[in-house]
PDB file of N, CA and C in Angstrom:
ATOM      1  N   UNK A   1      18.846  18.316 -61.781  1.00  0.00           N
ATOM      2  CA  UNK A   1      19.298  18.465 -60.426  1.00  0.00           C
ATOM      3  C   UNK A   1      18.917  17.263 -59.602  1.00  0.00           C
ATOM      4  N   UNK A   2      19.612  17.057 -58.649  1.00  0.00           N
ATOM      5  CA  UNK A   2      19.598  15.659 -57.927  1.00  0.00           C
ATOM      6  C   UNK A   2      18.529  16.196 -56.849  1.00  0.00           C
ATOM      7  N   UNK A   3      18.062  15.080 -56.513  1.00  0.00           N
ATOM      8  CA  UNK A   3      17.091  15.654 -55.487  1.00  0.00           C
ATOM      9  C   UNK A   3      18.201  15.541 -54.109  1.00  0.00           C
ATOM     10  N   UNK A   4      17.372  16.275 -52.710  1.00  0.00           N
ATOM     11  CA  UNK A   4      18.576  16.499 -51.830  1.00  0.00           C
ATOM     12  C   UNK A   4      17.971  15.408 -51.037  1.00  0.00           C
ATOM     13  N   UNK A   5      18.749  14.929 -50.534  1.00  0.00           N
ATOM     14  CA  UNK A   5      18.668  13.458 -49.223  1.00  0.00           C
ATOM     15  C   UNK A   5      17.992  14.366 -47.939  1.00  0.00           C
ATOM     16  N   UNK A   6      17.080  13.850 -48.233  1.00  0.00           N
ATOM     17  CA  UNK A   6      16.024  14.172 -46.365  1.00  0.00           C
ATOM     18  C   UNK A   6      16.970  13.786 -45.489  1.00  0.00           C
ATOM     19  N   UNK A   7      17.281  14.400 -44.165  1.00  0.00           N
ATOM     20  CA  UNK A   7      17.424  13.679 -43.298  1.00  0.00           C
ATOM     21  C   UNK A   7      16.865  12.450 -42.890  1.00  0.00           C
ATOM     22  N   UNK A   8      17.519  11.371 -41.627  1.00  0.00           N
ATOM     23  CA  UNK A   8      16.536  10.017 -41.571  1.00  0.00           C
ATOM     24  C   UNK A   8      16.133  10.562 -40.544  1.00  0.00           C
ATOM     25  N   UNK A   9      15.090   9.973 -40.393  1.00  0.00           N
ATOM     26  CA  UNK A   9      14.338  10.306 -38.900  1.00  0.00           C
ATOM     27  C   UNK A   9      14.794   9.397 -37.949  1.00  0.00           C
ATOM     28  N   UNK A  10      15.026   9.567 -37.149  1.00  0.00           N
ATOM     29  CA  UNK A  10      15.104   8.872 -36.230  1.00  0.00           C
ATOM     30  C   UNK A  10      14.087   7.452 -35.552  1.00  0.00           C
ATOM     31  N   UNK A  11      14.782   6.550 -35.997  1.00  0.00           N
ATOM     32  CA  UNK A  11      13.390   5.683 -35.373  1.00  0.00           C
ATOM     33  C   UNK A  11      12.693   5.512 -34.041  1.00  0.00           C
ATOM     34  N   UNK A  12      11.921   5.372 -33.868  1.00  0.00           N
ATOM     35  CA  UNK A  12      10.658   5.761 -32.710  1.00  0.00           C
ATOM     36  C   UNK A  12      11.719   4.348 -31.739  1.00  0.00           C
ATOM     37  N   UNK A  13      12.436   4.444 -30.229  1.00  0.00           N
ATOM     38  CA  UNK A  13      12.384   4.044 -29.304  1.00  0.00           C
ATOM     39  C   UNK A  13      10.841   3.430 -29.050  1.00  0.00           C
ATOM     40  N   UNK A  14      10.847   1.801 -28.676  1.00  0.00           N
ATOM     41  CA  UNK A  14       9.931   1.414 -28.419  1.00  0.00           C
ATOM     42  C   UNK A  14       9.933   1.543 -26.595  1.00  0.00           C
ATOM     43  N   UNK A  15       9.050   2.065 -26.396  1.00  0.00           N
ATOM     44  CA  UNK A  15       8.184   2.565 -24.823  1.00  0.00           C
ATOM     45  C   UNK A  15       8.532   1.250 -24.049  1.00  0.00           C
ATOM     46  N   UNK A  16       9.777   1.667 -23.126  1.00  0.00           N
ATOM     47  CA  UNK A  16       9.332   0.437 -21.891  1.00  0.00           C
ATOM     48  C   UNK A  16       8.162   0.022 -21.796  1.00  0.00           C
ATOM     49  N   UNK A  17       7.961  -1.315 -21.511  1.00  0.00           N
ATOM     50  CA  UNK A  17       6.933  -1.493 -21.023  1.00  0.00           C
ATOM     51  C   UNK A  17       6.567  -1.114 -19.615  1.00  0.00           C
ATOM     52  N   UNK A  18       5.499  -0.600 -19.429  1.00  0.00           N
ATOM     53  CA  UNK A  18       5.228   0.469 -18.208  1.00  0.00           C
ATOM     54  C   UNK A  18       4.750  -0.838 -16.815  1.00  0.00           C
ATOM     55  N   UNK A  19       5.636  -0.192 -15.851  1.00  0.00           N
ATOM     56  CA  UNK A  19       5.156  -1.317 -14.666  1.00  0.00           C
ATOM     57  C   UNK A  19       4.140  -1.460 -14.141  1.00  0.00           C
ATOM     58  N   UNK A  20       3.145  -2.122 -13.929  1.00  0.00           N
ATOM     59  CA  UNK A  20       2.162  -1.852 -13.105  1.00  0.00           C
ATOM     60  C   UNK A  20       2.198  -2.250 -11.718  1.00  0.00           C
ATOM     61  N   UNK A  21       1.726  -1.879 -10.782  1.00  0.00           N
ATOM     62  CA  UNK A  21       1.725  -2.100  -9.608  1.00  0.00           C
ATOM     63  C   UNK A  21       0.295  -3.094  -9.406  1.00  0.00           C
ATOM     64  N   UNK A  22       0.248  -4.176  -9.192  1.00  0.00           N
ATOM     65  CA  UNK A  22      -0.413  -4.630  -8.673  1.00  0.00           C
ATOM     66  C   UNK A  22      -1.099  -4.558  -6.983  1.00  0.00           C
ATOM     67  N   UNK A  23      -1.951  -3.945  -6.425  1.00  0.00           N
ATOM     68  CA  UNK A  23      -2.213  -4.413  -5.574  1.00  0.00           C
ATOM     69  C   UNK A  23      -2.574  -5.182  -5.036  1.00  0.00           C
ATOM     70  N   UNK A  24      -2.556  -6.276  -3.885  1.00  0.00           N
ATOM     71  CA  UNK A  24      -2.544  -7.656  -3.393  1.00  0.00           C
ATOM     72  C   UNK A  24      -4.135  -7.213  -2.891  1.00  0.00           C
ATOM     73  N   UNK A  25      -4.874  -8.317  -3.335  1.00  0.00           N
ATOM     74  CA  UNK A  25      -5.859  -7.641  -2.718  1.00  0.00           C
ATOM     75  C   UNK A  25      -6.598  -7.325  -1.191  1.00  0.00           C
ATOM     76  N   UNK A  26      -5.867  -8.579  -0.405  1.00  0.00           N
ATOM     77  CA  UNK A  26      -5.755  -8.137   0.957  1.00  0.00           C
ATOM     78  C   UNK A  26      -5.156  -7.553   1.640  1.00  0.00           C
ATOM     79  N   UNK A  27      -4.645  -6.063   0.856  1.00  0.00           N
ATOM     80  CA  UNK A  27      -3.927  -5.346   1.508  1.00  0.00           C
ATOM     81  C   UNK A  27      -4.614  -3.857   1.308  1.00  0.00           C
ATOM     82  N   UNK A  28      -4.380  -2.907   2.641  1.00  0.00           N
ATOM     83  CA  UNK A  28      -5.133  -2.044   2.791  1.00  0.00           C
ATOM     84  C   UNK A  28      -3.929  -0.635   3.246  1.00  0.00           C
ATOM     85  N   UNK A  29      -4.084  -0.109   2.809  1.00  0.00           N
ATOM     86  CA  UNK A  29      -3.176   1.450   2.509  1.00  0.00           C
ATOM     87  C   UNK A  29      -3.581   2.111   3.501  1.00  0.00           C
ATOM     88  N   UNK A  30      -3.412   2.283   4.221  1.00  0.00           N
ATOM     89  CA  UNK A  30      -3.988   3.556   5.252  1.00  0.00           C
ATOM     90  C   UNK A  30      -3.453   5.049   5.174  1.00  0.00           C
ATOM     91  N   UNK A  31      -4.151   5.695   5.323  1.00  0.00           N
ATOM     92  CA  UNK A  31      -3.934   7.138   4.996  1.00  0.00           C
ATOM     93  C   UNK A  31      -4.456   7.927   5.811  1.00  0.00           C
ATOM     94  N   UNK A  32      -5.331   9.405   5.228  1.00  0.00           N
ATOM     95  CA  UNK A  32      -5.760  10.183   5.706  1.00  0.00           C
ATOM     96  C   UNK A  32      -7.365  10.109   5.976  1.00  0.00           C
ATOM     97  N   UNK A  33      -7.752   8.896   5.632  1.00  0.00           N
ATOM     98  CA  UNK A  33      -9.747   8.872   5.302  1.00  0.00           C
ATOM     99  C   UNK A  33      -9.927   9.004   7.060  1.00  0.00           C
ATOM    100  N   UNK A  34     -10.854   8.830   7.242  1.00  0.00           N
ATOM    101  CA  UNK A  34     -11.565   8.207   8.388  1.00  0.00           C
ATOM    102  C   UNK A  34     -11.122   7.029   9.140  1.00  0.00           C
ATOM    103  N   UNK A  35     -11.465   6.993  10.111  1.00  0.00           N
ATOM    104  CA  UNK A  35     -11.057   5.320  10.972  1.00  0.00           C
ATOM    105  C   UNK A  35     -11.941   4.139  10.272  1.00  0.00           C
ATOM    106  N   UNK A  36     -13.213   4.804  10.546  1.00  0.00           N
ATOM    107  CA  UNK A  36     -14.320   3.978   9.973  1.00  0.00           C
ATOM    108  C   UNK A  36     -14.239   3.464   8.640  1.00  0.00           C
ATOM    109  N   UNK A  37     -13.268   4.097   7.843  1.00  0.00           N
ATOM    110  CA  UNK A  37     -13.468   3.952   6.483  1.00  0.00           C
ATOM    111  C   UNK A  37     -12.346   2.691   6.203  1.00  0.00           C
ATOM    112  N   UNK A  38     -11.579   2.646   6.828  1.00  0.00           N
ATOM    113  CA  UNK A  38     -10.588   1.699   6.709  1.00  0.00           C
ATOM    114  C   UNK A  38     -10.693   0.723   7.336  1.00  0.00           C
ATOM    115  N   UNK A  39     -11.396   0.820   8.856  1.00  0.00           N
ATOM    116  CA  UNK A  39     -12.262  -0.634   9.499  1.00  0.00           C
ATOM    117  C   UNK A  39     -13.251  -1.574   8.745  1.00  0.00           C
ATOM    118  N   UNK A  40     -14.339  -0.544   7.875  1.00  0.00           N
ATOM    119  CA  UNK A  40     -15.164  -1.657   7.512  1.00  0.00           C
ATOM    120  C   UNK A  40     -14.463  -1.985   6.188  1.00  0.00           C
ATOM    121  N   UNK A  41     -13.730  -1.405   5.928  1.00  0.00           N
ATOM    122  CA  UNK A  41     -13.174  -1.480   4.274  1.00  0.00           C
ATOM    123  C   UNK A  41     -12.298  -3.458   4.777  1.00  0.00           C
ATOM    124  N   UNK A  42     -11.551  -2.893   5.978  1.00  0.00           N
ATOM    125  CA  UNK A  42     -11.106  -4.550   6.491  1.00  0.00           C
ATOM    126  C   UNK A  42     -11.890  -5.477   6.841  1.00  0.00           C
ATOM    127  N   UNK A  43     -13.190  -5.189   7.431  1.00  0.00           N
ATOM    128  CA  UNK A  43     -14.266  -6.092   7.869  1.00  0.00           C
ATOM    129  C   UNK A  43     -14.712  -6.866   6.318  1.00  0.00           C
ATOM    130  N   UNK A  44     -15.155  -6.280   5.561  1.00  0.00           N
ATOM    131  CA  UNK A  44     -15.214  -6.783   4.224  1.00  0.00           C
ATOM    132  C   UNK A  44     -14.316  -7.609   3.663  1.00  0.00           C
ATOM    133  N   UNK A  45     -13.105  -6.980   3.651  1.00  0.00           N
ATOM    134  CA  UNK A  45     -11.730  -7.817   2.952  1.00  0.00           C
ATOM    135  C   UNK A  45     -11.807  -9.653   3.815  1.00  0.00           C
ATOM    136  N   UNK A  46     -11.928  -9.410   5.507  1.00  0.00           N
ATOM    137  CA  UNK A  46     -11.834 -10.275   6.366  1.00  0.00           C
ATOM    138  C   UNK A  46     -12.914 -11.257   6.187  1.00  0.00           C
ATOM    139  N   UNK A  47     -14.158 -10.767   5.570  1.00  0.00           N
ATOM    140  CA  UNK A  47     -15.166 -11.773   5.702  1.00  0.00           C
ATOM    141  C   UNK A  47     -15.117 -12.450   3.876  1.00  0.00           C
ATOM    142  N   UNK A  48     -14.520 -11.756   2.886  1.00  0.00           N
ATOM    143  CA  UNK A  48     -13.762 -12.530   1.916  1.00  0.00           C
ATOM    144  C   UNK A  48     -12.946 -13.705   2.113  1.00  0.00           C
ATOM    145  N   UNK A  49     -11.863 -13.250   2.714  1.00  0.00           N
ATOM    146  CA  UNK A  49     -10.274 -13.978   2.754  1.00  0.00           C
ATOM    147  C   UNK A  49      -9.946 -14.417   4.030  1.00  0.00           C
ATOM    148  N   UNK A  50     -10.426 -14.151   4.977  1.00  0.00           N
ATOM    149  CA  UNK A  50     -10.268 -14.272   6.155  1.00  0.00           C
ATOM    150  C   UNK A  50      -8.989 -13.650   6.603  1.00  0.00           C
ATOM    151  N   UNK A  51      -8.191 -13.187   6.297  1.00  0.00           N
ATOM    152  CA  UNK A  51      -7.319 -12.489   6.494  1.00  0.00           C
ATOM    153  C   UNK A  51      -6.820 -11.040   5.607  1.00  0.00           C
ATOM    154  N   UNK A  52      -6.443  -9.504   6.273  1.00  0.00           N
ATOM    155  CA  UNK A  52      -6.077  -8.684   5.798  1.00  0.00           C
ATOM    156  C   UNK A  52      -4.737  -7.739   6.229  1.00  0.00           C
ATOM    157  N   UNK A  53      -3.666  -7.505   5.520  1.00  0.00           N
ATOM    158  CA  UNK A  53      -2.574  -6.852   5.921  1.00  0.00           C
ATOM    159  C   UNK A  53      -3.082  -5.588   6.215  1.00  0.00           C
ATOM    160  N   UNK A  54      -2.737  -4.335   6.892  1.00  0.00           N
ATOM    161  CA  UNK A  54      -2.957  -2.876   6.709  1.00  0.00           C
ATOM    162  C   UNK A  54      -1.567  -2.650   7.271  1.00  0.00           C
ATOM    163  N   UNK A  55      -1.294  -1.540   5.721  1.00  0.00           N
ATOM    164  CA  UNK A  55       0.216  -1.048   5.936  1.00  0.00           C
ATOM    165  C   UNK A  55      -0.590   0.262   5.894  1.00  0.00           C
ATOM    166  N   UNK A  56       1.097   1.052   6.394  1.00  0.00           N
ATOM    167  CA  UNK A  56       1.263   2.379   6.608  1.00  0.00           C
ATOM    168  C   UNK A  56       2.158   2.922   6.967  1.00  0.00           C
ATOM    169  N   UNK A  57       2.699   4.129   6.686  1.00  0.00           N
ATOM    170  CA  UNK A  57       3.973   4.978   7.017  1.00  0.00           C
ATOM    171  C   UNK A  57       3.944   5.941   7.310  1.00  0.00           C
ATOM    172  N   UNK A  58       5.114   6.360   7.994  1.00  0.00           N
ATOM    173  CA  UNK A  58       4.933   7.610   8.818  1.00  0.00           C
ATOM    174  C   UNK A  58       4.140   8.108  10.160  1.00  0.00           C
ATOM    175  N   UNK A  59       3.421   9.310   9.884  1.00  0.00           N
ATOM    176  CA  UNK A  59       2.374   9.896  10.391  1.00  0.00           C
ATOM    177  C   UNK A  59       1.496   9.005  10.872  1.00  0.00           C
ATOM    178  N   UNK A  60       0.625   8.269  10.157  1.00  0.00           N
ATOM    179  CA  UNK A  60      -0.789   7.485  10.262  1.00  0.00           C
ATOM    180  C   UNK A  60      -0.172   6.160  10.598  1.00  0.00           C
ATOM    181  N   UNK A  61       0.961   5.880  10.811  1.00  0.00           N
ATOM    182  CA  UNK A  61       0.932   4.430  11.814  1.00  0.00           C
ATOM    183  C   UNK A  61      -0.254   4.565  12.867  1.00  0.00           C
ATOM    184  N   UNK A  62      -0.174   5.489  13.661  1.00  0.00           N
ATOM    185  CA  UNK A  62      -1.244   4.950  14.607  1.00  0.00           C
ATOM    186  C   UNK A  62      -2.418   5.007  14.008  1.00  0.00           C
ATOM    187  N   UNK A  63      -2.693   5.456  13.191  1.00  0.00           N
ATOM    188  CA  UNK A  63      -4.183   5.103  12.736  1.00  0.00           C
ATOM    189  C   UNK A  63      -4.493   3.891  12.360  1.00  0.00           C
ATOM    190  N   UNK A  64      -2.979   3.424  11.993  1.00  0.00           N
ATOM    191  CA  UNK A  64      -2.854   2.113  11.487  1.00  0.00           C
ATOM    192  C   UNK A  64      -3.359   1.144  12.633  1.00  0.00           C
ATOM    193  N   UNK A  65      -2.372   1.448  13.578  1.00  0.00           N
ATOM    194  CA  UNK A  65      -2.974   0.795  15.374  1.00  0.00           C
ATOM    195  C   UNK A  65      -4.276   1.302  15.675  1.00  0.00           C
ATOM    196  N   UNK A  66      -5.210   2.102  15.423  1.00  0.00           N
ATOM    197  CA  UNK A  66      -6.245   2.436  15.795  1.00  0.00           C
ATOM    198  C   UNK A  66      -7.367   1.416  15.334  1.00  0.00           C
ATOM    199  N   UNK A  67      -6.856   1.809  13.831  1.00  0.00           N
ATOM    200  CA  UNK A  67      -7.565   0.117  12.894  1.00  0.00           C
ATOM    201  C   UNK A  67      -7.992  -1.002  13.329  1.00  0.00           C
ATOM    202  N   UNK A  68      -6.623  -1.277  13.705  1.00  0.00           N
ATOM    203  CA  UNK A  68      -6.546  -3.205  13.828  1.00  0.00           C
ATOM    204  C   UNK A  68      -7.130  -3.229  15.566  1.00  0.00           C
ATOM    205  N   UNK A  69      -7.118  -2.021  16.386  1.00  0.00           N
ATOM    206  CA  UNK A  69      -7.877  -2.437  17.443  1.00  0.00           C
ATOM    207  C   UNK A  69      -9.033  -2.211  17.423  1.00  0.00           C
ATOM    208  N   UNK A  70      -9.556  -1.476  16.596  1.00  0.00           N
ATOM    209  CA  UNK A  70     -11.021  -1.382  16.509  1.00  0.00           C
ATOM    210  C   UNK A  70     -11.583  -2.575  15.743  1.00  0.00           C
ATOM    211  N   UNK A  71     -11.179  -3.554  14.646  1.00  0.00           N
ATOM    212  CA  UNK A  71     -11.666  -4.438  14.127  1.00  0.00           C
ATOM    213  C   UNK A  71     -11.429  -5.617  15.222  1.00  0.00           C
ATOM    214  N   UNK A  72     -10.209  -5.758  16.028  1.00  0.00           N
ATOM    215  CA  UNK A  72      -9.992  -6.574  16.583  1.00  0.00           C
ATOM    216  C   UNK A  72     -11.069  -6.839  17.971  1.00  0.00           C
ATOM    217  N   UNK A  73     -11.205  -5.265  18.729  1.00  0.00           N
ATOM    218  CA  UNK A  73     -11.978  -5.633  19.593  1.00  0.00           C
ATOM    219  C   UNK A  73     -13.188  -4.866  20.082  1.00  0.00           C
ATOM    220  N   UNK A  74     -13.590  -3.913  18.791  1.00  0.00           N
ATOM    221  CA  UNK A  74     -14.858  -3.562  18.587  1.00  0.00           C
ATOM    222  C   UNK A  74     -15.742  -4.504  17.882  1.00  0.00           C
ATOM    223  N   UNK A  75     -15.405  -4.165  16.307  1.00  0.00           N
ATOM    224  CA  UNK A  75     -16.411  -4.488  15.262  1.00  0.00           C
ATOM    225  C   UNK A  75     -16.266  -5.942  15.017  1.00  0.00           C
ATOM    226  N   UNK A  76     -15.243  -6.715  15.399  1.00  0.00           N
ATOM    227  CA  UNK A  76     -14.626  -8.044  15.429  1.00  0.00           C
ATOM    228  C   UNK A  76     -15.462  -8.969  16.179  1.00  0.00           C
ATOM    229  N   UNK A  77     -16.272  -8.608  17.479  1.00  0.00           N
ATOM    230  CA  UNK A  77     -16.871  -9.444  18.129  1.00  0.00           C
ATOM    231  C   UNK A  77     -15.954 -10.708  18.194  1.00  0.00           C
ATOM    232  N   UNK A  78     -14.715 -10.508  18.619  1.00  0.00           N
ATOM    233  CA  UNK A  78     -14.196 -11.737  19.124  1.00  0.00           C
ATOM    234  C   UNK A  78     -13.236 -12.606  17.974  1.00  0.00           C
ATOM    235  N   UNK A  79     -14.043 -12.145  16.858  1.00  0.00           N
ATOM    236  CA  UNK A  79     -13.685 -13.191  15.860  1.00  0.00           C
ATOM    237  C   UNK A  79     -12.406 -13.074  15.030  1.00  0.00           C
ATOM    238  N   UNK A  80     -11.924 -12.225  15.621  1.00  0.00           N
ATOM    239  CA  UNK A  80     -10.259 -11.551  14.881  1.00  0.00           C
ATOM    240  C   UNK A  80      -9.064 -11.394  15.506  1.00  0.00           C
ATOM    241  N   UNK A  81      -7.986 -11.731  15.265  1.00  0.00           N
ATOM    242  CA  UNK A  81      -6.762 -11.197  16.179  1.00  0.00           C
ATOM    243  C   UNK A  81      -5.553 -10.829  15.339  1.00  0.00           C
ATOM    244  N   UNK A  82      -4.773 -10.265  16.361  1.00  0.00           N
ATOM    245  CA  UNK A  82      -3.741  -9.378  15.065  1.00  0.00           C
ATOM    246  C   UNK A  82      -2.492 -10.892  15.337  1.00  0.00           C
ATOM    247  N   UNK A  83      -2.288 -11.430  13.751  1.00  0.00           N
ATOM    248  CA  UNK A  83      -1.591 -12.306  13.611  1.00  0.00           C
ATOM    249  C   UNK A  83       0.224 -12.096  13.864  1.00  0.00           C
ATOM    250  N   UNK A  84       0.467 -11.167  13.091  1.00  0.00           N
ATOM    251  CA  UNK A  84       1.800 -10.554  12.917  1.00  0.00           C
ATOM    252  C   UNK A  84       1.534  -8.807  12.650  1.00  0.00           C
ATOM    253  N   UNK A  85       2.425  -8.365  13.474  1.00  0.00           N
ATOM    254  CA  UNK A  85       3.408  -6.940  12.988  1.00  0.00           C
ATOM    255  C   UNK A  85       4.568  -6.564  13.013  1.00  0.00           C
ATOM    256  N   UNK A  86       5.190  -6.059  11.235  1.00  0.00           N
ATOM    257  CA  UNK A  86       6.271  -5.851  11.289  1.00  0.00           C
ATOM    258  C   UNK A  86       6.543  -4.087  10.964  1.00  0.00           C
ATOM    259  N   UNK A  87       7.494  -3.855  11.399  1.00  0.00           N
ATOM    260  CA  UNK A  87       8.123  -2.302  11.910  1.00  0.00           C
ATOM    261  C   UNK A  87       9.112  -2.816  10.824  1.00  0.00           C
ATOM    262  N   UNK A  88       9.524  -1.153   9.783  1.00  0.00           N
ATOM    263  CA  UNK A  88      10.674  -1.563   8.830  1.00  0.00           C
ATOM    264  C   UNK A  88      10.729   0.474   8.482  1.00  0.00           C
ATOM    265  N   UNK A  89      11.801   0.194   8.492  1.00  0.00           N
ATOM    266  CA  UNK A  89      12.215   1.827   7.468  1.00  0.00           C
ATOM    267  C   UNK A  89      12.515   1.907   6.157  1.00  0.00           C
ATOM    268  N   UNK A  90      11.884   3.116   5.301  1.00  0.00           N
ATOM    269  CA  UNK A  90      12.386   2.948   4.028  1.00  0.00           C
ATOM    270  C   UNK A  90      12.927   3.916   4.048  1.00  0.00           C
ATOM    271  N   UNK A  91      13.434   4.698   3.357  1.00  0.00           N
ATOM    272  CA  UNK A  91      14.159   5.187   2.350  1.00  0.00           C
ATOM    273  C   UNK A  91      13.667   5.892   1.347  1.00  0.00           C
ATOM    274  N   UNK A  92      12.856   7.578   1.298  1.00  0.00           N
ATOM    275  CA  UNK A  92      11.957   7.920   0.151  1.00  0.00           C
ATOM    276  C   UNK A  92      12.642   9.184  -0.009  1.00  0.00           C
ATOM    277  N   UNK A  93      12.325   9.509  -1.226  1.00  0.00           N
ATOM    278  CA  UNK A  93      13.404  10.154  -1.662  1.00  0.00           C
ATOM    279  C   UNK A  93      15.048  10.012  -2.949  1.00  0.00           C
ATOM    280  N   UNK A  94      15.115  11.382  -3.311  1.00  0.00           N
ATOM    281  CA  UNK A  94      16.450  10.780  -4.496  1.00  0.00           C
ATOM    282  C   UNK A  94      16.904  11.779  -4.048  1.00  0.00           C
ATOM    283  N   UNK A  95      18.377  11.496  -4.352  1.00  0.00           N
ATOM    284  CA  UNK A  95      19.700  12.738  -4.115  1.00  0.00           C
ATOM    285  C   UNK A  95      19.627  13.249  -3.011  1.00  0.00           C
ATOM    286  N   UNK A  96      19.423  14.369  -2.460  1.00  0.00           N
ATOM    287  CA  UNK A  96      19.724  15.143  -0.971  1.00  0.00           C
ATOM    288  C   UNK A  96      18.651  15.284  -0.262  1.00  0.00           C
ATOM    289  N   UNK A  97      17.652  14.804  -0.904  1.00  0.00           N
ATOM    290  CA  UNK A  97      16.384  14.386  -0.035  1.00  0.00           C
ATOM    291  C   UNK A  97      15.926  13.439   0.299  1.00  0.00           C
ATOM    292  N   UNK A  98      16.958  12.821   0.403  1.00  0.00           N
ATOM    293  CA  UNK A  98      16.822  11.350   0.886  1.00  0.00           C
ATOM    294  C   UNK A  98      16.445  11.363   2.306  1.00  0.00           C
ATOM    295  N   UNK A  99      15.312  10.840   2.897  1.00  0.00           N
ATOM    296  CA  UNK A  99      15.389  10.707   3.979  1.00  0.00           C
ATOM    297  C   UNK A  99      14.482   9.561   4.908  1.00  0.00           C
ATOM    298  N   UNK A 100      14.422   8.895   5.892  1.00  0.00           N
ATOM    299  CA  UNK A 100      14.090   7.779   6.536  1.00  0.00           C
ATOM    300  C   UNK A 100      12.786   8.138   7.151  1.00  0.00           C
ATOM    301  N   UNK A 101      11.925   6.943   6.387  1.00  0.00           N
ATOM    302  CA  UNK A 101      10.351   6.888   7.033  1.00  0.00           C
ATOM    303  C   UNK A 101      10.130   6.038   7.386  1.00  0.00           C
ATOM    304  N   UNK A 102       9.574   5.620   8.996  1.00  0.00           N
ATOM    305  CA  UNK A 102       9.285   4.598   9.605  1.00  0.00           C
ATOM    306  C   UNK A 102       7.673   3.704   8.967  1.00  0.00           C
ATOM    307  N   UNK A 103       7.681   2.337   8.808  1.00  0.00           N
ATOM    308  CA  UNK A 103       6.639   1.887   8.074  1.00  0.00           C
ATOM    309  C   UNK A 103       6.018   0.393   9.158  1.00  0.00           C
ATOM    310  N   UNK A 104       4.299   0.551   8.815  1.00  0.00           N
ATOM    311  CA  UNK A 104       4.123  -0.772  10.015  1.00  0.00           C
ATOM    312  C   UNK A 104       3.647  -1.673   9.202  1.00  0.00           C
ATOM    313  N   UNK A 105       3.527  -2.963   9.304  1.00  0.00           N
ATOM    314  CA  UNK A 105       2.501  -3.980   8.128  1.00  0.00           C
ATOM    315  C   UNK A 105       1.688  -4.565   9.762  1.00  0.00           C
ATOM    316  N   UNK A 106       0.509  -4.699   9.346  1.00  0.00           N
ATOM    317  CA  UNK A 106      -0.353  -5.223  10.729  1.00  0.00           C
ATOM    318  C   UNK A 106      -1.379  -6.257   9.773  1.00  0.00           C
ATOM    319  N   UNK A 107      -1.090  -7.329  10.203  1.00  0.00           N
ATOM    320  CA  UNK A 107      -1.678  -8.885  10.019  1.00  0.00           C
ATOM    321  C   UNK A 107      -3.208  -8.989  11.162  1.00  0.00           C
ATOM    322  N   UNK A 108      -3.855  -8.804  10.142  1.00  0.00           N
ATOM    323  CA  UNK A 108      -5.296  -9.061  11.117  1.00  0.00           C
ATOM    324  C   UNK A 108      -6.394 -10.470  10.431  1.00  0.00           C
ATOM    325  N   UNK A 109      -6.311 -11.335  11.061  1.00  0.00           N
ATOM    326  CA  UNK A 109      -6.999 -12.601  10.786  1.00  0.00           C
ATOM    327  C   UNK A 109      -7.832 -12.954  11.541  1.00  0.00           C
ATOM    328  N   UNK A 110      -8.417 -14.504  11.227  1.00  0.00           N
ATOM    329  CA  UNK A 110      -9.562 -14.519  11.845  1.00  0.00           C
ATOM    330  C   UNK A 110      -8.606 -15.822  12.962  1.00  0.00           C
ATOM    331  N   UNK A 111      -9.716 -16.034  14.367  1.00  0.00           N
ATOM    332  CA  UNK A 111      -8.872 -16.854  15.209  1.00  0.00           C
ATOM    333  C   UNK A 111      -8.968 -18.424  14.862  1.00  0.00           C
TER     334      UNK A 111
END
């Protein structure tokens, strides 16, 4: 008797290579933490690089503005000013939940 033919297997799809997101390292996410936590987190970045972005969307924009004025003209002692801010909408969401979130980038450097 003949032996019976295995099916072939299917060969293994090699795995996209998976994206990574790099984060820039003078850039700061703002969220839900504390004020404090994201001020000195920039005071640090600032006394590195001398300069730090803090983005944010939605909701916590103003925390975002709360940020950059507290480093600017609290904890800053003078030595900081907000370089650039840009206002932009994205787009989050797929299919019928698509819907529009307002986003800030705030440029805080040294003078």
């Amino acid at each position: 008797m003949a032996e019976e033919a295995k099916p072939a297997q299917p060969e293994e799809q090699p795995k996209e290579a998976e994206v990574k997101k790099t984060a820039t390292p003078n850039h700061i996410y703002i969220g839900k933490k504390p004020l404090m936590t994201y001020a000195m987190s920039a005071l640090i970045q600032l006394a590195q690089s001398g300069e730090v972005v803090l983005k944010a969307r939605g909701m916590v924009i103003s925390r975002a503005v709360d940020v950059s004025q507290i480093i600017v003209k609290r904890l800053g002692q003078g030595a900081y000013e907000i370089k650039d801010v840009k206002i932009d909408t994205e787009q989050v969401g797929s299919g019928d939940t698509v819907r529009n979130v307002s986003t800030i980038e705030i440029v805080v450097g040294k003078k």
